[in-house]
N, C-alpha and C. Protein backbone atom coordinates (compact mmCIF):
# COMPACT_ATOMS: atom_id res chain seq x y z
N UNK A 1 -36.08 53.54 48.61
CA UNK A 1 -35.31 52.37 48.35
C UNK A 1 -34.06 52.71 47.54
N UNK A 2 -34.05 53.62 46.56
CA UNK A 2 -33.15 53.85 45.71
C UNK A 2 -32.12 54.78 46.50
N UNK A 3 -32.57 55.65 47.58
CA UNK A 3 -31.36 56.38 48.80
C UNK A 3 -30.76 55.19 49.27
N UNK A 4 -31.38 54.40 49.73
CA UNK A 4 -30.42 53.20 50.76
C UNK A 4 -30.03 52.36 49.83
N UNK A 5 -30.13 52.31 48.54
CA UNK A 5 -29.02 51.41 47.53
C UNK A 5 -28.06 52.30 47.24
N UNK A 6 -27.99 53.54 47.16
CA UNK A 6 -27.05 54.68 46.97
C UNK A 6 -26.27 54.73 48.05
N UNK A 7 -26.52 55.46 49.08
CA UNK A 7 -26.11 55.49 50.17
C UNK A 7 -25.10 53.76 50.41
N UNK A 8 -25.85 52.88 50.66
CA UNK A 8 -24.68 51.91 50.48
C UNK A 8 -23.84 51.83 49.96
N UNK A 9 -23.71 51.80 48.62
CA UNK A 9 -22.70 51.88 47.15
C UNK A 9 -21.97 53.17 47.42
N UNK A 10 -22.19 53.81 47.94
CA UNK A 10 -21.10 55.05 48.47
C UNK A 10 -20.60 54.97 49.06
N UNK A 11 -21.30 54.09 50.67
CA UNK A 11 -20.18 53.95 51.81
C UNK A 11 -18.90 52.71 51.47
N UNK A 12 -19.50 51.58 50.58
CA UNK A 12 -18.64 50.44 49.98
C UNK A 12 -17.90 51.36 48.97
N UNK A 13 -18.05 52.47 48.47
CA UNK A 13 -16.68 52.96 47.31
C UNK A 13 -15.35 53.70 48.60
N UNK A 14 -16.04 54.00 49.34
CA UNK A 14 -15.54 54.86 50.56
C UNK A 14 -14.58 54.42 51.58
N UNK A 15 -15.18 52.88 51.41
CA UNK A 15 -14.55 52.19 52.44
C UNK A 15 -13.51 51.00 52.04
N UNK A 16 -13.49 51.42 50.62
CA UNK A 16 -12.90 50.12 49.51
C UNK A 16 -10.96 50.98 50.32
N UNK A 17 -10.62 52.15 49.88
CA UNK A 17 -9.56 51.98 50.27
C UNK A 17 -8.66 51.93 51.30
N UNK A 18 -9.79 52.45 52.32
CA UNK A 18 -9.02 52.30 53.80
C UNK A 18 -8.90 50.88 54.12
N UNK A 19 -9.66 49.84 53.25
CA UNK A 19 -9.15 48.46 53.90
C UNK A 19 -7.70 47.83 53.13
N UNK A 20 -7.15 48.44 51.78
CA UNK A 20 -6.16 48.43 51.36
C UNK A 20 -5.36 49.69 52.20
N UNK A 21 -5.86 50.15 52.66
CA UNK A 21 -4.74 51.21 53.37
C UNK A 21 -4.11 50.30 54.49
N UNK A 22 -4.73 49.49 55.14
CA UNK A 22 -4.13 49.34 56.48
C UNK A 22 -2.67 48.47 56.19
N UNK A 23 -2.07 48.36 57.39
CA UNK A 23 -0.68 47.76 56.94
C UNK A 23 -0.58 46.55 58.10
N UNK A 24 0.44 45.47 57.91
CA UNK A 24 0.08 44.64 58.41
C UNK A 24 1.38 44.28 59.65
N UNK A 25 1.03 44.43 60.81
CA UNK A 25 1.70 44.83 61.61
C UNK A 25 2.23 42.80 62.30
N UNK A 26 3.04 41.93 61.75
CA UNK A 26 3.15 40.70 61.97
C UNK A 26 4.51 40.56 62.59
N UNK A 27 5.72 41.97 62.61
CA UNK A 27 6.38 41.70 62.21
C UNK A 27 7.40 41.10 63.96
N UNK A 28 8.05 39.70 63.60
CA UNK A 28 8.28 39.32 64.71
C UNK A 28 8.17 38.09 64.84
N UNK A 29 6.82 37.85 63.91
CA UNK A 29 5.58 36.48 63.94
C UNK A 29 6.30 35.84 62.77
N UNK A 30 5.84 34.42 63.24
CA UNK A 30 6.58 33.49 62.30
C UNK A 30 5.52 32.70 61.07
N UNK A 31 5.12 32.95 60.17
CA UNK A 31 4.00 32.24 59.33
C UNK A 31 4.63 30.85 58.57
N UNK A 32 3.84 29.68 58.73
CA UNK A 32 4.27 28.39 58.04
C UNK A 32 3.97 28.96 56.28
N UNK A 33 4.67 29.90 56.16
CA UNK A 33 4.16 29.78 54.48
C UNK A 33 5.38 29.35 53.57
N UNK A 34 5.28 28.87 52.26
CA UNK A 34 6.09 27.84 51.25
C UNK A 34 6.57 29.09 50.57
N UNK A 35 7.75 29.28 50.80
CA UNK A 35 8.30 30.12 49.34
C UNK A 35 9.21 29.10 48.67
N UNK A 36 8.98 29.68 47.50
CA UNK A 36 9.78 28.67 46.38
C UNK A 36 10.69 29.37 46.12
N UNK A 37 12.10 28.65 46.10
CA UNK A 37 13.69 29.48 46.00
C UNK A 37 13.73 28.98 44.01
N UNK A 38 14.36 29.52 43.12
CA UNK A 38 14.47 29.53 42.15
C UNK A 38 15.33 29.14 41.63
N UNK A 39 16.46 27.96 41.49
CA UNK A 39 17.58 27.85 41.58
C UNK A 39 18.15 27.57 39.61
N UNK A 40 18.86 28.35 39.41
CA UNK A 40 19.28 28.22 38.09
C UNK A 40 20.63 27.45 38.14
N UNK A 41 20.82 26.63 37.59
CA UNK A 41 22.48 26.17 37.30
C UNK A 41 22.73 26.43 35.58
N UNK A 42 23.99 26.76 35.89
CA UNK A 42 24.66 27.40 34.92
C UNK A 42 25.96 26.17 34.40
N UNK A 43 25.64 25.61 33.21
CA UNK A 43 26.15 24.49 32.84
C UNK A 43 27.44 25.35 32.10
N UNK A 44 29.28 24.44 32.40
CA UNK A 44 30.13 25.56 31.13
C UNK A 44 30.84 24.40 30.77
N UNK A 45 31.14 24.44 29.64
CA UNK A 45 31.85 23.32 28.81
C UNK A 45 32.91 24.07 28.93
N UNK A 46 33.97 23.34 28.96
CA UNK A 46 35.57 24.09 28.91
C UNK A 46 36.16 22.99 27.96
N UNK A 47 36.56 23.80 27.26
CA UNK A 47 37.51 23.30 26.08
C UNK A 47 39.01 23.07 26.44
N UNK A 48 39.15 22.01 26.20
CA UNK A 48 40.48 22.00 27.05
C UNK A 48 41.56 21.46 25.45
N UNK A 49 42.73 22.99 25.70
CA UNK A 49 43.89 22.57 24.99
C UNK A 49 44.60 22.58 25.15
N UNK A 50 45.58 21.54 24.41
CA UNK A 50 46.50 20.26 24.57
C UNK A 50 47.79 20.80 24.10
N UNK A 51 48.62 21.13 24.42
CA UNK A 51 50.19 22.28 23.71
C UNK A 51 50.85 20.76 23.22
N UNK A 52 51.60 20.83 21.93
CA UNK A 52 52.30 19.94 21.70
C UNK A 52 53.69 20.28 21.89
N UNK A 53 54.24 19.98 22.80
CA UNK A 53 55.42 20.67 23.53
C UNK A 53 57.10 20.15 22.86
N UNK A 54 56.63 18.50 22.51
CA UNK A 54 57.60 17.60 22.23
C UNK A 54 57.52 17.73 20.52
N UNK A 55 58.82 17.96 19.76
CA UNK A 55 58.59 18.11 18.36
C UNK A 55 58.72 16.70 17.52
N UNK A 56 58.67 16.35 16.55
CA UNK A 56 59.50 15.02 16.49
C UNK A 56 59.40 14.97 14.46
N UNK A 57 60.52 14.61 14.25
CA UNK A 57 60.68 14.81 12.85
C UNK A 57 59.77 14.17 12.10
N UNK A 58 59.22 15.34 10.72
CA UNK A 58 58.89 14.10 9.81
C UNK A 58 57.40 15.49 10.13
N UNK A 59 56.89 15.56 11.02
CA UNK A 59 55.31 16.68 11.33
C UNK A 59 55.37 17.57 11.34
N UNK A 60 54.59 18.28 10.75
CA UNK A 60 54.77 20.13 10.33
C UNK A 60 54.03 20.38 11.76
N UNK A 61 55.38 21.62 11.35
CA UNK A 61 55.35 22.64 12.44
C UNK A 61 54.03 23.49 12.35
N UNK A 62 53.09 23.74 13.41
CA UNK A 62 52.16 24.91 13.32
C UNK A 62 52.61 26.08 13.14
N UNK A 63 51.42 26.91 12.21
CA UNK A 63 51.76 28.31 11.77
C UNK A 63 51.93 29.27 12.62
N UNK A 64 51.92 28.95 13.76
CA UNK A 64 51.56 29.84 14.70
C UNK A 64 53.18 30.20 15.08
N UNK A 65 54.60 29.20 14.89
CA UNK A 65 55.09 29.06 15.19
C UNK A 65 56.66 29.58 14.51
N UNK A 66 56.17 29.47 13.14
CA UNK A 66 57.11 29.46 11.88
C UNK A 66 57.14 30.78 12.18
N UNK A 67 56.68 31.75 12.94
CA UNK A 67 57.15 33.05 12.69
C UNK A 67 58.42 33.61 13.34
N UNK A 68 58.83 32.65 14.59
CA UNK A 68 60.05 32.92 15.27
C UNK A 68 61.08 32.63 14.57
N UNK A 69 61.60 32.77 13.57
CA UNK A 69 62.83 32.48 12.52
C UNK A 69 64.11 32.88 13.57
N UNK A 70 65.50 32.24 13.18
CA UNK A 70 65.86 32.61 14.50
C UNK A 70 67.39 33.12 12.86
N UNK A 71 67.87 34.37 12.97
CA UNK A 71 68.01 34.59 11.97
C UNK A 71 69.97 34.08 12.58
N UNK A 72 70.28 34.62 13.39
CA UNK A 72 71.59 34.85 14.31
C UNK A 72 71.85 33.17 15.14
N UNK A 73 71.74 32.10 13.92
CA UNK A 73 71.85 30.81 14.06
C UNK A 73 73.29 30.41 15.16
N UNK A 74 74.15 31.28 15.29
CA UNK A 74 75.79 30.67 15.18
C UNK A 74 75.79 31.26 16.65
N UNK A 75 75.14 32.43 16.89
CA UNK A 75 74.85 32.56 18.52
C UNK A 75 74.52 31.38 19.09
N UNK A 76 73.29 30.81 19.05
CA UNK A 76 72.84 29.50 19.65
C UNK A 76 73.80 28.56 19.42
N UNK A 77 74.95 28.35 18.74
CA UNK A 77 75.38 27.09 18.79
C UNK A 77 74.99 26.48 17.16
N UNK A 78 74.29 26.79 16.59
CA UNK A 78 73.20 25.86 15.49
C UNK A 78 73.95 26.17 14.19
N UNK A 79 73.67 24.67 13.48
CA UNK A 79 74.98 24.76 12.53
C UNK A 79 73.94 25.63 11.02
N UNK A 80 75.11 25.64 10.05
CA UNK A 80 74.40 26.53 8.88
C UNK A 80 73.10 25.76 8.40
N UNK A 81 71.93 26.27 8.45
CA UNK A 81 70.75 25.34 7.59
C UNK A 81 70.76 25.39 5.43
N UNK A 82 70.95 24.37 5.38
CA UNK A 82 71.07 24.15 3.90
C UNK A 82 69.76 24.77 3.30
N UNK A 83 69.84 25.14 1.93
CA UNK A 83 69.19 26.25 1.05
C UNK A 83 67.83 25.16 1.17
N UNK A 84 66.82 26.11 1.60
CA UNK A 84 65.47 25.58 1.87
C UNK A 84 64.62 25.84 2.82
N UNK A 85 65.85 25.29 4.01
CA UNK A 85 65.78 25.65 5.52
C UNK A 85 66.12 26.72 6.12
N UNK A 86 65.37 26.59 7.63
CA UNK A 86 65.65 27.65 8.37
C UNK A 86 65.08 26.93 9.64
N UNK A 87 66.19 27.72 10.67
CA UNK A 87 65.76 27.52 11.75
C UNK A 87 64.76 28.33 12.80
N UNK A 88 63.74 27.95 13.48
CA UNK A 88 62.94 28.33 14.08
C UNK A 88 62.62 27.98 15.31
N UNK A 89 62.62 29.14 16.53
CA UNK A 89 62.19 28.57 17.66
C UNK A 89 61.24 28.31 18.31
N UNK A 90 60.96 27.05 18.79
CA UNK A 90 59.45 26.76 19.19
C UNK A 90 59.70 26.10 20.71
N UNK A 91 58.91 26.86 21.48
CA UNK A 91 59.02 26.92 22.92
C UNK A 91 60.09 26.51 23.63
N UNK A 92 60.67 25.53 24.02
CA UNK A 92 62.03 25.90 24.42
C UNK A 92 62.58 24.88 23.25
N UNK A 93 62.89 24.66 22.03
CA UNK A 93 63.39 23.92 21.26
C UNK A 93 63.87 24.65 20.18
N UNK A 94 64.73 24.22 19.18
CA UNK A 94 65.13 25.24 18.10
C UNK A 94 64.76 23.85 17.13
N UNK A 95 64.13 24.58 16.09
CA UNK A 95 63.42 23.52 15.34
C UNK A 95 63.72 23.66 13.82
N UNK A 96 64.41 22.78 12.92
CA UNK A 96 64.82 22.95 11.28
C UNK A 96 63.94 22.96 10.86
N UNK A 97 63.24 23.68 9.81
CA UNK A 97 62.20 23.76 9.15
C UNK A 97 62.23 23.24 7.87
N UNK A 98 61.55 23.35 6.71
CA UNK A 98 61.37 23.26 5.44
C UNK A 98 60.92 24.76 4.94
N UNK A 99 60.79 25.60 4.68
CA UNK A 99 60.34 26.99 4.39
C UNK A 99 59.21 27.04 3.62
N UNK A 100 59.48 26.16 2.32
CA UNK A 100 57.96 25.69 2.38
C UNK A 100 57.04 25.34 2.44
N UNK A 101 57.21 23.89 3.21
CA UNK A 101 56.37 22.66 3.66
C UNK A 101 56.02 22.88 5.43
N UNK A 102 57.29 23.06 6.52
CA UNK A 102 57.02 23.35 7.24
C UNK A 102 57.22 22.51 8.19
N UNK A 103 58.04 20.85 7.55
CA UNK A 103 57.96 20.09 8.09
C UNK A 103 59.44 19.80 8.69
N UNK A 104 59.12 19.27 9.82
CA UNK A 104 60.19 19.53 10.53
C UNK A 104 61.52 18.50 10.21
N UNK A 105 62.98 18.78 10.32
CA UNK A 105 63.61 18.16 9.52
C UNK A 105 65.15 17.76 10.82
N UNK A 106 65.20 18.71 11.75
CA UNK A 106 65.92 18.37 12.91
C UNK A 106 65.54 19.51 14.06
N UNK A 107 65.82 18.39 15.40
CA UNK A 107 65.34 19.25 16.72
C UNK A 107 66.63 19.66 17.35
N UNK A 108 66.33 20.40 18.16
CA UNK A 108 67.93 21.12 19.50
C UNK A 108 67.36 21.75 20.65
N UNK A 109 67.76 21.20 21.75
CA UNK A 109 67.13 21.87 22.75
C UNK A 109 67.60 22.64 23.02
N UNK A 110 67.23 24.11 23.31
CA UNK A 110 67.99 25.26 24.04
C UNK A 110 68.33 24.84 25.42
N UNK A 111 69.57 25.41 25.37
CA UNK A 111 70.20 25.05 26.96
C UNK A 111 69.49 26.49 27.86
């Protein structure tokens, strides 16, 4: 009794991988099976900024801006700026400053 429980349990260890060996020859065949597609969305906030293009007296100029000093005033046309001021160009405009406030005191459009 104990050969033919052996003998079994040997031929089942024996035969365990040739039934993972085989390969599955379908290919052609159409199976109703459910795959699930995975779909991620990718959410983007966009920050949206606003150029203040138009200057208008009386509102300081951004710092970003005060650095274009325009030193060769009388080239452009632009009259002498009184002790304080200076003129500065900001995108297509030539803009009077305050030097130390920043606030704007007269506009000129570049031609």
């Amino acid at each position: 009794m104990k050969k033919i429980a052996l003998a079994a349990i040997a031929i089942s260890l024996l035969a365990t991988p040739a039934a993972f060996a085989q390969q599955r020859h379908d290919q052609g065949r159409h199976y109703d099976q459910k795959r699930e597609h995975v779909v991620k969305k990718r959410i983007v906030n966009k920050k949206v900024v606003v150029k203040k293009s138009r200057w208008s007296r009386g509102h300081a100029l951004p710092s970003s801006y005060r650095r274009n000093v325009v030193r060769d005033y009388n080239r452009y046309h632009l009259r002498t700026p009184p002790r304080g001021y200076h003129w500065v160009k900001a995108d297509n405009d030539y803009v009077l400053i305050g030097i130390t406030s920043g606030i704007i005191s007269a506009l000129v459009q570049a031609r």
